[in-house]
N, C-alpha and C. Protein backbone atom coordinates (compact mmCIF):
# COMPACT_ATOMS: atom_id res chain seq x y z
N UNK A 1 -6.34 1.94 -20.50
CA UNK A 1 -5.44 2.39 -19.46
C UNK A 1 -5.21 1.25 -18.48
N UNK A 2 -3.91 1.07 -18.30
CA UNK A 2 -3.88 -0.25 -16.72
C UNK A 2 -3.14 0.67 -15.97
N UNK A 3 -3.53 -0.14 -15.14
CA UNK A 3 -3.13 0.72 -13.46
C UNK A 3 -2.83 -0.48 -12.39
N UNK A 4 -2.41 -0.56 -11.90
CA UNK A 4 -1.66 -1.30 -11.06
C UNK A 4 -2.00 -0.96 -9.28
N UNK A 5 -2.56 0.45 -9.10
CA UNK A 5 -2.78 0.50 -8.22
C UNK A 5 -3.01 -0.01 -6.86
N UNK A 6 -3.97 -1.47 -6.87
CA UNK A 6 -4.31 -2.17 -6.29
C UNK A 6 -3.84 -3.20 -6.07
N UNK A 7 -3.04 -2.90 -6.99
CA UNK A 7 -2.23 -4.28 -6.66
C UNK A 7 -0.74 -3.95 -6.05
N UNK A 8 -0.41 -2.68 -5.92
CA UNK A 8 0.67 -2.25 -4.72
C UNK A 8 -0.11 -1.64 -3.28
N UNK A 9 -1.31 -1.83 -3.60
CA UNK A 9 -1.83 -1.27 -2.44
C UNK A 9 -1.96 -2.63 -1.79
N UNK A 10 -2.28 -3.61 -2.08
CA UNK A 10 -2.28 -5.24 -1.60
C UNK A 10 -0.39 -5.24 -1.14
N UNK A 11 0.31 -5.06 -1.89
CA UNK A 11 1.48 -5.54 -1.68
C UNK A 11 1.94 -4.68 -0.45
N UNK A 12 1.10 -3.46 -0.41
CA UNK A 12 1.95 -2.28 1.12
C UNK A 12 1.34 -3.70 2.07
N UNK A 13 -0.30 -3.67 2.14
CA UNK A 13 -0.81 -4.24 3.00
C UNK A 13 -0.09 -5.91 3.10
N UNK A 14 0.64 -6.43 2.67
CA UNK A 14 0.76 -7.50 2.68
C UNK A 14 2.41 -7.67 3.42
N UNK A 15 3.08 -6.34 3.31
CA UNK A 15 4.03 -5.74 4.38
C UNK A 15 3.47 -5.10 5.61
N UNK A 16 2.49 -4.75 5.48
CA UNK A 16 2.22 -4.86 6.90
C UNK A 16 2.31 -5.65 7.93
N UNK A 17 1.17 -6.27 7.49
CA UNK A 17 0.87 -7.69 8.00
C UNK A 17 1.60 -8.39 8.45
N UNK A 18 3.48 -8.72 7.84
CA UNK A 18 4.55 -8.99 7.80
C UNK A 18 5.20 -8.23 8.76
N UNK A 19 5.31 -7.29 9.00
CA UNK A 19 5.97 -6.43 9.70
C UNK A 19 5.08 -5.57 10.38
N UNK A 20 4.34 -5.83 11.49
CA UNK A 20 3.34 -4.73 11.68
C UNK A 20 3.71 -3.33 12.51
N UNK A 21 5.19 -3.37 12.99
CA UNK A 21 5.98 -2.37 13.68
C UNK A 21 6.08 -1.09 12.81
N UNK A 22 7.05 -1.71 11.44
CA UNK A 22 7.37 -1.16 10.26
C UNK A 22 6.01 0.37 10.09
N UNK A 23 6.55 1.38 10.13
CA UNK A 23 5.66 2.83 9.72
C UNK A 23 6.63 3.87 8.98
N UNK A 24 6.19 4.71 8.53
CA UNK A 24 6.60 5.96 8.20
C UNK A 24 7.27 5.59 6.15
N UNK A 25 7.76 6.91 6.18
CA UNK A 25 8.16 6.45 4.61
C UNK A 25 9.84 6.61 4.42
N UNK A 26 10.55 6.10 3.02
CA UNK A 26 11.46 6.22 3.09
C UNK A 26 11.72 7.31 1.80
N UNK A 27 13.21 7.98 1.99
CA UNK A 27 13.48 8.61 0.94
C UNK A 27 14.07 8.17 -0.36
N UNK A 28 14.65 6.36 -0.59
CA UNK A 28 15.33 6.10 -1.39
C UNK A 28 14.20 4.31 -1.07
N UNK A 29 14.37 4.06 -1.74
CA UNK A 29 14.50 2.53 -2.01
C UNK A 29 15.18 1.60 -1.18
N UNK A 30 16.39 2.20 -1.55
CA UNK A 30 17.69 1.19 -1.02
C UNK A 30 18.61 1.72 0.22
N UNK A 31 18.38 1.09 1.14
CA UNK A 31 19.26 1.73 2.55
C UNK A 31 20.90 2.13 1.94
N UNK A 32 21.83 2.69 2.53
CA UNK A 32 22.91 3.20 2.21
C UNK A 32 24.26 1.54 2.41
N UNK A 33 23.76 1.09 2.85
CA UNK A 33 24.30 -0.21 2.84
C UNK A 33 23.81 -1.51 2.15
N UNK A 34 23.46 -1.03 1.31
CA UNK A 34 22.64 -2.28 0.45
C UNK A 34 23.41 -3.38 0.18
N UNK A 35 24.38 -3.57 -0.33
CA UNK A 35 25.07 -4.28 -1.25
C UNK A 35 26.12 -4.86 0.06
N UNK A 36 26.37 -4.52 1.16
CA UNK A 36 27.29 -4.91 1.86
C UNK A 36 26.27 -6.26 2.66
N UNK A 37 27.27 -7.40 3.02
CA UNK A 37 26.41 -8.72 3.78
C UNK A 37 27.00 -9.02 5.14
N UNK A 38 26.31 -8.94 5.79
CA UNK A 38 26.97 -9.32 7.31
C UNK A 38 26.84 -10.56 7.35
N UNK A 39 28.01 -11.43 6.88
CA UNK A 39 27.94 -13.10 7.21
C UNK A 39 27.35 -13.76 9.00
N UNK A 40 27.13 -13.03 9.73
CA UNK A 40 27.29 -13.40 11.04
C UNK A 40 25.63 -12.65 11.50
N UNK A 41 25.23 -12.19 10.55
CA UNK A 41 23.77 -11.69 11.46
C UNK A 41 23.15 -13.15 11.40
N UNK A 42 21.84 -13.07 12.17
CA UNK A 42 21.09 -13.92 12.07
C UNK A 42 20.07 -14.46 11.13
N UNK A 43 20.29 -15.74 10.83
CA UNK A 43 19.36 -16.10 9.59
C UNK A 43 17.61 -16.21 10.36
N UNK A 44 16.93 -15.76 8.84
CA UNK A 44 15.51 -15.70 9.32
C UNK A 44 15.30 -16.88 9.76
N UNK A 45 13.50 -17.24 10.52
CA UNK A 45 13.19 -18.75 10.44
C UNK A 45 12.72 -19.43 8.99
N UNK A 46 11.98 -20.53 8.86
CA UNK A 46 11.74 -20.66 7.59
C UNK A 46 10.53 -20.53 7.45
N UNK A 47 10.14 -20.02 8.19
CA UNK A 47 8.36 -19.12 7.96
C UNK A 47 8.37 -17.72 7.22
N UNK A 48 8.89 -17.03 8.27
CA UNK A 48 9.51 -15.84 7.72
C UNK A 48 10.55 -15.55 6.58
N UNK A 49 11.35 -16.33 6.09
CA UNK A 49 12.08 -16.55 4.83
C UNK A 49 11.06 -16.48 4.39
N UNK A 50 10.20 -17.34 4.31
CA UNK A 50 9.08 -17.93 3.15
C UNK A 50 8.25 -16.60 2.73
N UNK A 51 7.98 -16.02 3.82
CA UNK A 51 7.20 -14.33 3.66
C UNK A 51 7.85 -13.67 2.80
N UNK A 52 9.52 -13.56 3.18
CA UNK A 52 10.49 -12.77 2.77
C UNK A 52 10.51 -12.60 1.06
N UNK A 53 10.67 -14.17 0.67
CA UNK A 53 10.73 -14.63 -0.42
C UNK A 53 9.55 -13.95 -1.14
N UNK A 54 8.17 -14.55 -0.73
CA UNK A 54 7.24 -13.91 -1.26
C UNK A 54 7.19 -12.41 -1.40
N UNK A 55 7.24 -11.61 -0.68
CA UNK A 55 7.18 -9.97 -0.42
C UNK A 55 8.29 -9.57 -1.65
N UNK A 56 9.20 -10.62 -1.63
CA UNK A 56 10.33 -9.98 -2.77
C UNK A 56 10.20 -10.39 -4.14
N UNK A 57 9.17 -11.42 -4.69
CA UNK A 57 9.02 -11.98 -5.77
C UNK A 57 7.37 -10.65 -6.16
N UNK A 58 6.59 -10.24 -5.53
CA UNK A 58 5.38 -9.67 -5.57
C UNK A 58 6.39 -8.28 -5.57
N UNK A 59 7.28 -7.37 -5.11
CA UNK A 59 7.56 -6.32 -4.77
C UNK A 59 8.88 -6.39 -6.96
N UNK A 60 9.07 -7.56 -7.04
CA UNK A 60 9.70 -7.72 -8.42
C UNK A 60 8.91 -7.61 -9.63
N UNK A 61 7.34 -8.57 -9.20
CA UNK A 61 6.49 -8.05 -10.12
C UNK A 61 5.95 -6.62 -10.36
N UNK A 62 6.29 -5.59 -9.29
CA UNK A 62 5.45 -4.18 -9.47
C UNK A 62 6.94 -3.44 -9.78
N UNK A 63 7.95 -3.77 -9.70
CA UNK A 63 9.17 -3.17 -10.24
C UNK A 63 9.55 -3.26 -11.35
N UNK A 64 9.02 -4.09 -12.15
CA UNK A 64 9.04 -4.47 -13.66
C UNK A 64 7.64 -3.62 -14.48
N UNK A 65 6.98 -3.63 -13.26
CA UNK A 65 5.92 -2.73 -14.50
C UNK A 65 5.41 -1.84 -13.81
N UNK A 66 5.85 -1.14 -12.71
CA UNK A 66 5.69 0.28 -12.74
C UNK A 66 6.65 1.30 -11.62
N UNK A 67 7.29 0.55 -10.80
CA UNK A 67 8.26 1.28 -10.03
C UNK A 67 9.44 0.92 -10.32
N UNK A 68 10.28 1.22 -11.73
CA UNK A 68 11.34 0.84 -11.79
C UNK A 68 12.55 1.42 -11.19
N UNK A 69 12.38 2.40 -10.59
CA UNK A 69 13.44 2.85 -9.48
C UNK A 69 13.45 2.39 -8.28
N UNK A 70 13.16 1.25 -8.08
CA UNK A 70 13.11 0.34 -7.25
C UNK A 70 13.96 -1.08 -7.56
N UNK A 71 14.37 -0.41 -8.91
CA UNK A 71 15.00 -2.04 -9.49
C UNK A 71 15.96 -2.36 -8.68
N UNK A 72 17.03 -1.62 -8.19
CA UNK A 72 18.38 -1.91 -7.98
C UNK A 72 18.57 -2.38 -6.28
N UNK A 73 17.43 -1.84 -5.45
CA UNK A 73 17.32 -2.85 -4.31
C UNK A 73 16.52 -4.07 -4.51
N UNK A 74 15.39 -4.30 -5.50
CA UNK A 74 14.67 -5.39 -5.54
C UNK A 74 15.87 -6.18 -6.33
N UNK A 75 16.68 -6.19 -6.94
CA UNK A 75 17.70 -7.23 -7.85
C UNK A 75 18.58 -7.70 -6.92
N UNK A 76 18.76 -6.58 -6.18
CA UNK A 76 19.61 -7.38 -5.06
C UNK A 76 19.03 -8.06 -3.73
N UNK A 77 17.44 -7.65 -3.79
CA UNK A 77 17.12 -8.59 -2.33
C UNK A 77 16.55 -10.05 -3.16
N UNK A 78 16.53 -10.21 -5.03
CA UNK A 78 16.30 -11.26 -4.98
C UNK A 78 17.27 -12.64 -4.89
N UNK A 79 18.45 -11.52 -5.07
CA UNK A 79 19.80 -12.78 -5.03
C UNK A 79 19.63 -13.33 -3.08
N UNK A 80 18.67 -12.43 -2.33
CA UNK A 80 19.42 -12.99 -1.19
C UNK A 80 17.93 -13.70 -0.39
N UNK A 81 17.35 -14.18 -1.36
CA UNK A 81 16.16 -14.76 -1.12
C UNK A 81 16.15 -16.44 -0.55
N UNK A 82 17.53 -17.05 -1.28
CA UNK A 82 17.41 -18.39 -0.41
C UNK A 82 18.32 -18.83 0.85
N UNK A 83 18.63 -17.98 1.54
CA UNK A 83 18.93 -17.07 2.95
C UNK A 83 19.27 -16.28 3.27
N UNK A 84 17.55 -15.55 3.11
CA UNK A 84 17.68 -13.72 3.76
C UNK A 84 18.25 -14.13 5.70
N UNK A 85 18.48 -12.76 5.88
CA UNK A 85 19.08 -12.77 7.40
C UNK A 85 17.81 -11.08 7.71
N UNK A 86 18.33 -11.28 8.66
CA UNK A 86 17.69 -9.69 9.45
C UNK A 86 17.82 -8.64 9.07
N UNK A 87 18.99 -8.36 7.90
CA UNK A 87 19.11 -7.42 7.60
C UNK A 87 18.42 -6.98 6.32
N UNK A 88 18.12 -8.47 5.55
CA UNK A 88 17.80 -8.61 4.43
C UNK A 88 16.22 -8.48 4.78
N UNK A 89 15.49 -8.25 5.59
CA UNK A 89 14.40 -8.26 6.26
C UNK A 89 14.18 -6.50 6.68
């Protein structure tokens, strides 16, 4: 049997950490505006990109092997990984 468990329980905690404001749960995956880009928000720094990046390459590995209803916001936050903005955050 594999289980993965622990290793999305690392990945919540590793959004925490990242976001320590961030609480409560969501009903979908993907906000209702996913796919739309606000050219004019603000780009992250390159610390926080760098988090960003990471959180979205680790949140791709647990979407491939066990939350695949998660695919269709993780495919699109990886296209916007080499400048996420605030929203992409």
């Amino acid at each position: 049997m594999i289980s993965m468990l622990e290793y999305v329980a690392e990945l919540l905690k590793a959004f925490a950490e990242a976001e320590p404001g961030m609480k409560g749960t969501k009903s979908s995956a993907a906000p209702s505006d996913l796919f739309k880009v606000d050219e004019d928000c603000r780009k992250l720094s390159q610390e926080q990109a760098a988090v960003f990046h990471n959180l979205t390459a680790k949140t791709l590995y647990a979407t491939k092997r066990v939350r695949p209803d998660t695919c269709t916001a993780v495919a699109f936050l990886t296209t916007r990984v080499r400048e996420p903005d605030e929203e992409d955050w």
